[in-house]
C-alpha atoms as a PDB file:
ATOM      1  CA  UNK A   1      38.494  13.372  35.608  1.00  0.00           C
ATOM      2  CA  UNK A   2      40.904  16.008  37.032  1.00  0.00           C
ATOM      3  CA  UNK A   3      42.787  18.581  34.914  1.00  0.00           C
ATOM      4  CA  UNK A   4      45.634  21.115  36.667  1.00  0.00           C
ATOM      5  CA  UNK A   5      44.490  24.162  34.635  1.00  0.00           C
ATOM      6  CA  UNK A   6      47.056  26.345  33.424  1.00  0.00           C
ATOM      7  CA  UNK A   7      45.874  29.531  34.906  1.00  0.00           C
ATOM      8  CA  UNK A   8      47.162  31.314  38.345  1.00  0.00           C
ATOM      9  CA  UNK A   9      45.262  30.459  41.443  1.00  0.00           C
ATOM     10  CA  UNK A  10      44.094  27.383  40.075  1.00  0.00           C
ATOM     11  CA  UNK A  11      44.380  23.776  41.634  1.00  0.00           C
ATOM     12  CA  UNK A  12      43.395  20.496  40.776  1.00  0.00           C
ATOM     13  CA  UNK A  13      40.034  20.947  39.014  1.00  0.00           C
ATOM     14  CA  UNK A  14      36.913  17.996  39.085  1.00  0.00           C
ATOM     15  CA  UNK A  15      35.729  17.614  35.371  1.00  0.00           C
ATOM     16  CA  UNK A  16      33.776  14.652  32.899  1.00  0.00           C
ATOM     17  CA  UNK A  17      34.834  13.113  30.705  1.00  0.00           C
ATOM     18  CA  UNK A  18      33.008  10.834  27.980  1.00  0.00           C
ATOM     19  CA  UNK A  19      35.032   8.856  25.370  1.00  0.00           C
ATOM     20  CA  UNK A  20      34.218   6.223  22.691  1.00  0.00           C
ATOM     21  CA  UNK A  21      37.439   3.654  22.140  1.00  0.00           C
ATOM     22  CA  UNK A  22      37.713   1.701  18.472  1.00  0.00           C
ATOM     23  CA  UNK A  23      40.414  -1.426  18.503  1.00  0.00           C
ATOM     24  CA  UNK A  24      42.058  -1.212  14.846  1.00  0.00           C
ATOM     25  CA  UNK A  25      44.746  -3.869  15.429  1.00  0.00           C
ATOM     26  CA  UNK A  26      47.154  -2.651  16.409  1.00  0.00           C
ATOM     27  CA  UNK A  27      45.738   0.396  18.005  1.00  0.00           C
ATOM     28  CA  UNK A  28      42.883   1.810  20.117  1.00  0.00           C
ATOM     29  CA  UNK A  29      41.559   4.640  18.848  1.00  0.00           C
ATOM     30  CA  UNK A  30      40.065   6.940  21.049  1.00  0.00           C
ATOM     31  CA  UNK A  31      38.136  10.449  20.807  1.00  0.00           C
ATOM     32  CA  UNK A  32      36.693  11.649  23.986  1.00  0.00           C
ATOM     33  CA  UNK A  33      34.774  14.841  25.068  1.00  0.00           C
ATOM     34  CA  UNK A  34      35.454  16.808  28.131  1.00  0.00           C
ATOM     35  CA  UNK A  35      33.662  19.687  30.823  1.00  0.00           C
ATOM     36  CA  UNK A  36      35.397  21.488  33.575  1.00  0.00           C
ATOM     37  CA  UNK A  37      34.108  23.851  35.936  1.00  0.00           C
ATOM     38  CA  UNK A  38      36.185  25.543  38.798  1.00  0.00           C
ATOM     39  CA  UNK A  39      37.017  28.728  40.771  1.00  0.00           C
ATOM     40  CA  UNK A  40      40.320  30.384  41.402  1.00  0.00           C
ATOM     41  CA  UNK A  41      41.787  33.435  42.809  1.00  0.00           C
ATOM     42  CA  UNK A  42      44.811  35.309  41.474  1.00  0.00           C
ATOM     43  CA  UNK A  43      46.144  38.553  43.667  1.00  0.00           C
ATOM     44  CA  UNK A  44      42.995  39.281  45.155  1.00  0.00           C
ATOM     45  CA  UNK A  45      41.142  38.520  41.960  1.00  0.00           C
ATOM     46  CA  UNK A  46      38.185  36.258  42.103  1.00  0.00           C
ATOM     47  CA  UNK A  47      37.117  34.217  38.818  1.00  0.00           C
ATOM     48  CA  UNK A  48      35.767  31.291  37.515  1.00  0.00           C
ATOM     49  CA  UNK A  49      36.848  28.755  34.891  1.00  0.00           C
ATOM     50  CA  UNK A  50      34.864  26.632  32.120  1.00  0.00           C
ATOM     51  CA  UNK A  51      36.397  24.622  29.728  1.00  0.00           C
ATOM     52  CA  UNK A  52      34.973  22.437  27.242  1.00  0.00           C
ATOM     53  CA  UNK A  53      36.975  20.354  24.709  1.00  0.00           C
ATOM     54  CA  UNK A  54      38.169  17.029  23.363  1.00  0.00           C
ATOM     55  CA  UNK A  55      40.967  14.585  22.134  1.00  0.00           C
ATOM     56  CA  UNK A  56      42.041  11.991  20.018  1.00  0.00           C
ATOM     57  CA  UNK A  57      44.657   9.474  20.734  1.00  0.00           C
ATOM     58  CA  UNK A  58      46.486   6.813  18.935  1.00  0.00           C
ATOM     59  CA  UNK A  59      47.204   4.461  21.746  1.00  0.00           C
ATOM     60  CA  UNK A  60      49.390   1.308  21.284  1.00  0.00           C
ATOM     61  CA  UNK A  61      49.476  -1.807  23.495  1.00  0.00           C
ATOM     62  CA  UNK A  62      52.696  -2.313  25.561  1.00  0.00           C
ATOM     63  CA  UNK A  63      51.435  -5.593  27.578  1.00  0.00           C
ATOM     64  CA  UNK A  64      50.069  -8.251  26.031  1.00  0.00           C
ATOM     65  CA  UNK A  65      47.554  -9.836  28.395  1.00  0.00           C
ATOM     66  CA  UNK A  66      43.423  -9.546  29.356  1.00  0.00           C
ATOM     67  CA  UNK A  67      44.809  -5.987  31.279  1.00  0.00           C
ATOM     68  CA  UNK A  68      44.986  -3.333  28.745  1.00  0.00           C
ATOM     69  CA  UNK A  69      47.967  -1.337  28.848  1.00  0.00           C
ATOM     70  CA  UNK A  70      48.218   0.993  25.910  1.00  0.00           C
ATOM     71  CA  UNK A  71      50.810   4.594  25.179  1.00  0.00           C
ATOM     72  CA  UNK A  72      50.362   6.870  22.168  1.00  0.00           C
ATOM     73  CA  UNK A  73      49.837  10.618  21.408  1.00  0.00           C
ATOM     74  CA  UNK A  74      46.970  12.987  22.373  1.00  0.00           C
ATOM     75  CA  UNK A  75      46.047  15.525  20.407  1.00  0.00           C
ATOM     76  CA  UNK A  76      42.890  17.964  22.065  1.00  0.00           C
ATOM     77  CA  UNK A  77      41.150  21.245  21.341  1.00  0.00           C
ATOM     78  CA  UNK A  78      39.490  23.112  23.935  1.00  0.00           C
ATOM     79  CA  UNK A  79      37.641  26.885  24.681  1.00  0.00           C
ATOM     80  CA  UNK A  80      37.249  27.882  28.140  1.00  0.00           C
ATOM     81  CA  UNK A  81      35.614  30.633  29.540  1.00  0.00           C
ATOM     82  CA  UNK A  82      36.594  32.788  32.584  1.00  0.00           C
ATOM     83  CA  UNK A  83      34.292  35.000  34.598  1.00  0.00           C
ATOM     84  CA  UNK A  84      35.587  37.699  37.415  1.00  0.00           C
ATOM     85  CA  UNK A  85      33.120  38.496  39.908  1.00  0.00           C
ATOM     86  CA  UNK A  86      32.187  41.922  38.244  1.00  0.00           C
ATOM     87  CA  UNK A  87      30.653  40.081  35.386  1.00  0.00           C
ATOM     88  CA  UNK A  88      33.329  40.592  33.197  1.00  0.00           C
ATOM     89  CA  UNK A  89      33.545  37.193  30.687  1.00  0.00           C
ATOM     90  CA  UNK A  90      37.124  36.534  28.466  1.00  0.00           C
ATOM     91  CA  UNK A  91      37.637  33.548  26.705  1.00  0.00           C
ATOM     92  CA  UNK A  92      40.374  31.573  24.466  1.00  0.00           C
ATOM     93  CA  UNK A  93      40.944  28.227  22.590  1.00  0.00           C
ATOM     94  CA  UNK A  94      43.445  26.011  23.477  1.00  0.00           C
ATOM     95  CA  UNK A  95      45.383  23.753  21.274  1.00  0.00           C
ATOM     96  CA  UNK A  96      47.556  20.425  23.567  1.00  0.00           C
ATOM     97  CA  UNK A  97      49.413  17.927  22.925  1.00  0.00           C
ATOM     98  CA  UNK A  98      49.988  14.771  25.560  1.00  0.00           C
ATOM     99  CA  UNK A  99      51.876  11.404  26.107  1.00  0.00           C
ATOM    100  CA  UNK A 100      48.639   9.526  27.032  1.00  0.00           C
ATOM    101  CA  UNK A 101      48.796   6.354  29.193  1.00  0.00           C
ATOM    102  CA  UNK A 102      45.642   3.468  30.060  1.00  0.00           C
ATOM    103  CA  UNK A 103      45.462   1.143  31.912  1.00  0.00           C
ATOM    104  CA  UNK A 104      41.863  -1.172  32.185  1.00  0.00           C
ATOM    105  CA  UNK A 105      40.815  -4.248  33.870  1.00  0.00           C
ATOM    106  CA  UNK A 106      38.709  -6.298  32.465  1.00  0.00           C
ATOM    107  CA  UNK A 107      35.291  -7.600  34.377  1.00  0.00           C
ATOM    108  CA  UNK A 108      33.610  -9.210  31.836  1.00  0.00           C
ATOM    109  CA  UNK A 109      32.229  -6.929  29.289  1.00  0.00           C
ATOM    110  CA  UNK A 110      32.997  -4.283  31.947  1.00  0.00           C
ATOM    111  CA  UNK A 111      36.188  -2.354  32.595  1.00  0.00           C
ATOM    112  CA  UNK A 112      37.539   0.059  35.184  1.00  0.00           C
ATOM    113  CA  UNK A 113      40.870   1.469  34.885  1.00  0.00           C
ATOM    114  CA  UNK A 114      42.581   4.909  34.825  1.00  0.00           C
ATOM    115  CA  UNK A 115      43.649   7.209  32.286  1.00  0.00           C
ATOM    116  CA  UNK A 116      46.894   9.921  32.568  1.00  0.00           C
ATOM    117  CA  UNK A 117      48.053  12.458  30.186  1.00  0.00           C
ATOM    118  CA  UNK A 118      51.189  15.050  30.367  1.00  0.00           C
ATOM    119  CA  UNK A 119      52.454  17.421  27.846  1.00  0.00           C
ATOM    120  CA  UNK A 120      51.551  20.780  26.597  1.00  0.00           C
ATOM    121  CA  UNK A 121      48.857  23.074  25.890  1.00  0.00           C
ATOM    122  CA  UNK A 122      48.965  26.597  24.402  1.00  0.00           C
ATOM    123  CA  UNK A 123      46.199  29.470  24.269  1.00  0.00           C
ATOM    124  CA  UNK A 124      46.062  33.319  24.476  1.00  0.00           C
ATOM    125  CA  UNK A 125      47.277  34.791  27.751  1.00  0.00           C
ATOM    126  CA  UNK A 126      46.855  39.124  28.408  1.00  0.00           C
ATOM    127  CA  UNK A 127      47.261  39.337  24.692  1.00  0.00           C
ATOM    128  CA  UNK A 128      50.159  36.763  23.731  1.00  0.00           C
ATOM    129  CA  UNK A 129      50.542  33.311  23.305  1.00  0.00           C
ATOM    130  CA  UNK A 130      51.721  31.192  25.913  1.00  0.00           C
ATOM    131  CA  UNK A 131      52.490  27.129  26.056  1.00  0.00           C
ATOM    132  CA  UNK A 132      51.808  26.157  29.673  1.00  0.00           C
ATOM    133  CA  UNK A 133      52.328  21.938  30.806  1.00  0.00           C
ATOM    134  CA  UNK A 134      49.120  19.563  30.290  1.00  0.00           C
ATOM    135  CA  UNK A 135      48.541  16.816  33.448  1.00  0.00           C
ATOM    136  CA  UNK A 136      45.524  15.088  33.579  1.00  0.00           C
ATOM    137  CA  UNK A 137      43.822  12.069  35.255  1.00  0.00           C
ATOM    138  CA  UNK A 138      40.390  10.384  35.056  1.00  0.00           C
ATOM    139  CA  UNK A 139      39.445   7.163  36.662  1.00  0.00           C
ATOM    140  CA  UNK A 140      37.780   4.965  33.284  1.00  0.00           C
ATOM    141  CA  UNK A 141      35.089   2.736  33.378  1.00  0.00           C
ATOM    142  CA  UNK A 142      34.604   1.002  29.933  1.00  0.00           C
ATOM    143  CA  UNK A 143      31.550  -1.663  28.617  1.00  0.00           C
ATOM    144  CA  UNK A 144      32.032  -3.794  25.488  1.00  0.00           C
ATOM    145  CA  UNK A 145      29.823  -3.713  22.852  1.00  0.00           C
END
């Protein structure tokens, strides 16, 4: 997976992801659990960043063929962790919400595909609440049960 955390002197960030997926026709249902690990710099100011967290989406098929194509809402929860060089550790919860999009082939009873997510996230900044964008993007390979 790959995250653009919400924090200054950040980039795109590596993560993993792991997800279960339920069909309940109509919908998939989907919770997955997430880990992110990176290093920034903001004015001078060396840190690191861990996040863990998770989601659940509602996702809704828009083609109707052996490709899965499904949209729906993404609701997560995540605490990350930030560590300046001097040892110094702060840390904050993060409520999002996302417009999450999938797309898998099927091989079988395998799939690959690739998962993308935008919207918003919001968590304690200096002292005050801030709402900050969401974008997110994991390459998904699936097996059927």
């Amino acid at each position: 997976a790959v995250d653009a955390p919400a924090l200054a002197g950040l980039r795109l960030a590596p993560g993993l992801t792991l997800g279960l997926r339920r069909a309940v026709e109509p919908l998939g249902l989907r919770l997955r659990l997430g880990f992110l690990q990176t290093q920034g710099e903001d004015r001078g100011l060396r840190y690191s960043l861990t996040t863990l967290g998770g989601a659940a989406a509602a996702l809704w098929p828009i083609v109707d063929s052996p490709v899965r194509l499904e949209l729906g809402p993404e609701l997560g929860y995540a605490f990350s962790s930030q560590r300046l060089e001097s040892g110094k550790r702060f840390g904050s919860s993060e409520g999002s919400a996302a417009l999450a999009a999938e797309i898998v082939v099927p091989f079988g009873r395998l799939g690959v595909g690739l998962h993308c997510a935008a919207g918003g996230r919001t968590f304690r900044l200096d002292g005050a609440t801030v709402v900050r964008s969401k974008l997110e993007a994991a390459l998904v390979a699936s097996f059927a049960l």
